[in-house]
N, C-alpha and C. Protein backbone atom coordinates (compact mmCIF):
# COMPACT_ATOMS: atom_id res chain seq x y z
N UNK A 1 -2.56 112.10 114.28
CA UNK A 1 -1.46 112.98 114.64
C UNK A 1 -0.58 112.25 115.65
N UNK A 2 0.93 111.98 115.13
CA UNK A 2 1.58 111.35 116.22
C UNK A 2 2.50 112.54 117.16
N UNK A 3 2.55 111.79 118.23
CA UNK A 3 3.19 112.62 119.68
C UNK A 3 4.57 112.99 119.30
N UNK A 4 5.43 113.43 119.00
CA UNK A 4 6.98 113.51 119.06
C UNK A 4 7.66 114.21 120.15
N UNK A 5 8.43 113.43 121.26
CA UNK A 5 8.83 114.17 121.96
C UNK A 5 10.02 115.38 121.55
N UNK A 6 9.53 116.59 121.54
CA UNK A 6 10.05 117.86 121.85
C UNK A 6 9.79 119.25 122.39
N UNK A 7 10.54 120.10 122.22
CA UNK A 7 10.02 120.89 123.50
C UNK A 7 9.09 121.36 123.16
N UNK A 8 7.88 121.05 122.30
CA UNK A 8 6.60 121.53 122.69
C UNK A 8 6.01 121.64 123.90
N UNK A 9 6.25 120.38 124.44
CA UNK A 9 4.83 120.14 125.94
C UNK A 9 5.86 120.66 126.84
N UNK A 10 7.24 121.10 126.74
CA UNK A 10 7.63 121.89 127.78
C UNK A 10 7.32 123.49 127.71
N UNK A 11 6.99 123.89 126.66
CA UNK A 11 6.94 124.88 126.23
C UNK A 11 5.84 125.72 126.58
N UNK A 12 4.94 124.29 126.38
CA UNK A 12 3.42 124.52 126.67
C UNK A 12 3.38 124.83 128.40
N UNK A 13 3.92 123.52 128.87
CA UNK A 13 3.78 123.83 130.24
C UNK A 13 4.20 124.80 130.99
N UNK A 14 5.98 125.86 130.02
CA UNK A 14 6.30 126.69 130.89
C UNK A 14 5.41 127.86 131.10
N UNK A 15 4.62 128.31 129.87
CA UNK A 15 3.67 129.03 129.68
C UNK A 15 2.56 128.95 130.29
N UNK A 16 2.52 127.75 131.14
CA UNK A 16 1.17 127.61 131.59
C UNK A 16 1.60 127.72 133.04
N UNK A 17 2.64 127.53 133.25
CA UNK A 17 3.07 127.58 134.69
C UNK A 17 3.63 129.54 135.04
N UNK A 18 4.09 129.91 133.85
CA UNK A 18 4.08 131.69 134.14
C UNK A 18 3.38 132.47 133.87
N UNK A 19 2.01 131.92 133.21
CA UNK A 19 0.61 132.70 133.49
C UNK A 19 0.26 133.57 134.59
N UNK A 20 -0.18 132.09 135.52
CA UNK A 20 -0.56 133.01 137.08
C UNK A 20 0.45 133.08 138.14
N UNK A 21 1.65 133.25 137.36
CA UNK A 21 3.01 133.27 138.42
C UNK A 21 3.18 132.96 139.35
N UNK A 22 3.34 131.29 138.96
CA UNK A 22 3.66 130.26 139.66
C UNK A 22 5.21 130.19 139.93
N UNK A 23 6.21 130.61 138.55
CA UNK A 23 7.06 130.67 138.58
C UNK A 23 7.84 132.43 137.98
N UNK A 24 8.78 132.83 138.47
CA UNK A 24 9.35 133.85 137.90
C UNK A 24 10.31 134.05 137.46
N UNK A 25 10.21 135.38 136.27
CA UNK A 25 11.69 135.25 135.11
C UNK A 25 12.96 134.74 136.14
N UNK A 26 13.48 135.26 136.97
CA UNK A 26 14.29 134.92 137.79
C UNK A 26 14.54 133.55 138.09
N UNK A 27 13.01 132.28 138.22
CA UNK A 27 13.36 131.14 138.53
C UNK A 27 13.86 130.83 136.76
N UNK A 28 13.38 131.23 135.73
CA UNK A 28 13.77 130.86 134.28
C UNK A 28 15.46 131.06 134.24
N UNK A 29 15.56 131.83 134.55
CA UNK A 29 17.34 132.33 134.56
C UNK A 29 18.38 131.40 135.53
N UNK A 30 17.40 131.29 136.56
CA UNK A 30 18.11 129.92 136.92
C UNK A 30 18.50 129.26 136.87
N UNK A 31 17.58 128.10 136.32
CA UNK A 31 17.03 127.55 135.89
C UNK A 31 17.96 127.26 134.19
N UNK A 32 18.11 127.82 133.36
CA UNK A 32 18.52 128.20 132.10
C UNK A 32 20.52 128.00 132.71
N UNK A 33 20.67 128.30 133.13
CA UNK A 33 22.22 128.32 133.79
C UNK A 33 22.05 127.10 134.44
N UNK A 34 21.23 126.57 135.27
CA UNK A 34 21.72 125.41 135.57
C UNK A 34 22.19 124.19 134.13
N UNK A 35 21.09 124.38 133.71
CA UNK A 35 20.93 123.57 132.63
C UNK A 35 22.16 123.72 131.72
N UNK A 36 22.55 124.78 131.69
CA UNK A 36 23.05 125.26 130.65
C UNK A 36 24.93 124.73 130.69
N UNK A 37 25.02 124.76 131.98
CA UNK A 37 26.35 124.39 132.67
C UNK A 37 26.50 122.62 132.49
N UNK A 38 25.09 122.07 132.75
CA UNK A 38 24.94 120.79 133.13
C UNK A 38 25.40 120.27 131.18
N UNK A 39 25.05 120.89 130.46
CA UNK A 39 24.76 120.72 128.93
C UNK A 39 26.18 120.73 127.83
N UNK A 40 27.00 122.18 128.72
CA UNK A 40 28.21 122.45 128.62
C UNK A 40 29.44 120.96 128.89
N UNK A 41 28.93 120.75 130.19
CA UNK A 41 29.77 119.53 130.97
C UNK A 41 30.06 118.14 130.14
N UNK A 42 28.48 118.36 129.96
CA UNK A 42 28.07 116.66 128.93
C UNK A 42 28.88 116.93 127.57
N UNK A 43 28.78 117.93 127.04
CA UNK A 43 29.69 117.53 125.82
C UNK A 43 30.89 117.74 125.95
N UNK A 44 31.51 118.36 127.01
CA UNK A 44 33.61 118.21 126.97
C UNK A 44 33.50 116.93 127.59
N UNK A 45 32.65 116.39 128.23
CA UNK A 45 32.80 114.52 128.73
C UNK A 45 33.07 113.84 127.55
N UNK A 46 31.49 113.98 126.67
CA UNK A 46 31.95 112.71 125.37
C UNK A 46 33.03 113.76 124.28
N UNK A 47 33.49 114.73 124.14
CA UNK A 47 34.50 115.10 123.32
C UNK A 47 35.83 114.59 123.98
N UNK A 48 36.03 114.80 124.98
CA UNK A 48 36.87 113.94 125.84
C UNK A 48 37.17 112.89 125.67
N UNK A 49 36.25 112.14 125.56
CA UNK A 49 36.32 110.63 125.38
C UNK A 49 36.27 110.33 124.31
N UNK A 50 36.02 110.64 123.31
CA UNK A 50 36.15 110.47 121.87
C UNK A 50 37.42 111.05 121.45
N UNK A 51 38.28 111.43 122.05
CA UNK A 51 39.61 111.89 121.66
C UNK A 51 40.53 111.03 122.46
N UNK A 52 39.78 110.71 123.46
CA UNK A 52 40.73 108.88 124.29
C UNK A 52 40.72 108.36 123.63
N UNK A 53 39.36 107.98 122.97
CA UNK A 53 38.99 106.32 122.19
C UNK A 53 39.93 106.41 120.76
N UNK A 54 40.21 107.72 120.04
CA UNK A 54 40.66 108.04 118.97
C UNK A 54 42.50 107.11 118.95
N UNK A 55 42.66 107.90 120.44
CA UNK A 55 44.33 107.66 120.52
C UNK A 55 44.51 106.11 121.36
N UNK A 56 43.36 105.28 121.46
CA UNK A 56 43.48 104.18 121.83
C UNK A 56 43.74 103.71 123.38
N UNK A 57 43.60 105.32 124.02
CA UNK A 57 43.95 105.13 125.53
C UNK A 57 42.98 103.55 126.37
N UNK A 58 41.88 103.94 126.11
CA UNK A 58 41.38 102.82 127.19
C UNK A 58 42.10 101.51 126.66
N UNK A 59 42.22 101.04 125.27
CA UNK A 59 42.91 99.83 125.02
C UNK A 59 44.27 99.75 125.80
N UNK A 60 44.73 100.99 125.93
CA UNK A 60 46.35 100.58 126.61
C UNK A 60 46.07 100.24 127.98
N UNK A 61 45.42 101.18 128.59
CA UNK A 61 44.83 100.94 129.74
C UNK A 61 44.73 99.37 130.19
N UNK A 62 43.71 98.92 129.58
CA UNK A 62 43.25 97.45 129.42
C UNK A 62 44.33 96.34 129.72
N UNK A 63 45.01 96.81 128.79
CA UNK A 63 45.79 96.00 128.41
C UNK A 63 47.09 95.75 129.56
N UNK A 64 47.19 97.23 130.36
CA UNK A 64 47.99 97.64 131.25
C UNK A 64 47.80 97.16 132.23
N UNK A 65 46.39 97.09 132.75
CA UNK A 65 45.75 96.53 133.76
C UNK A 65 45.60 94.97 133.89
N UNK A 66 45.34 94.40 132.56
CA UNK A 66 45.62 92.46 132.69
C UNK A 66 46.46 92.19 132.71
N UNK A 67 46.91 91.06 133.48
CA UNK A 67 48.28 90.17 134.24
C UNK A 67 49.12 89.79 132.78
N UNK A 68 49.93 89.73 133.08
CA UNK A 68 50.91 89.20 131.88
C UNK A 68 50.77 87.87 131.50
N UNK A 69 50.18 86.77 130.93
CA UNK A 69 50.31 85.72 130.94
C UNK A 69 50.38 84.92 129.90
């Protein structure tokens, strides 16, 4: 049986950690919004940037930025 990382062993662990309420729904909701914002962010970054790279901005850039010679 091979290992594949996914959210199994987190899954496992959150369950094992809100058994004897270690943690509470409240820290999950947290928790879930942090993430969730952090997750949001990451993809208008690379959609962002994949709509630079599309219109060739960093090349002008580049190009803007080396000396004329």
């Amino acid at each position: 049986m091979s290992f594949h990382f996914s959210g199994r062993s987190a899954v496992i662990d959150a369950v094992l950690a809100r058994a004897p309420g270690v943690i509470s729904f409240q820290d999950v909701g947290e928790v879930t919004c942090i993430v969730w914002n952090v997750t949001v962010t990451f993809a208008v970054i690379i959609i962002i940037s994949l709509i630079l790279d599309g219109i060739e901005f960093f090349e002008r850039v580049a190009l803007h930025m080396t000396p004329a010679g």
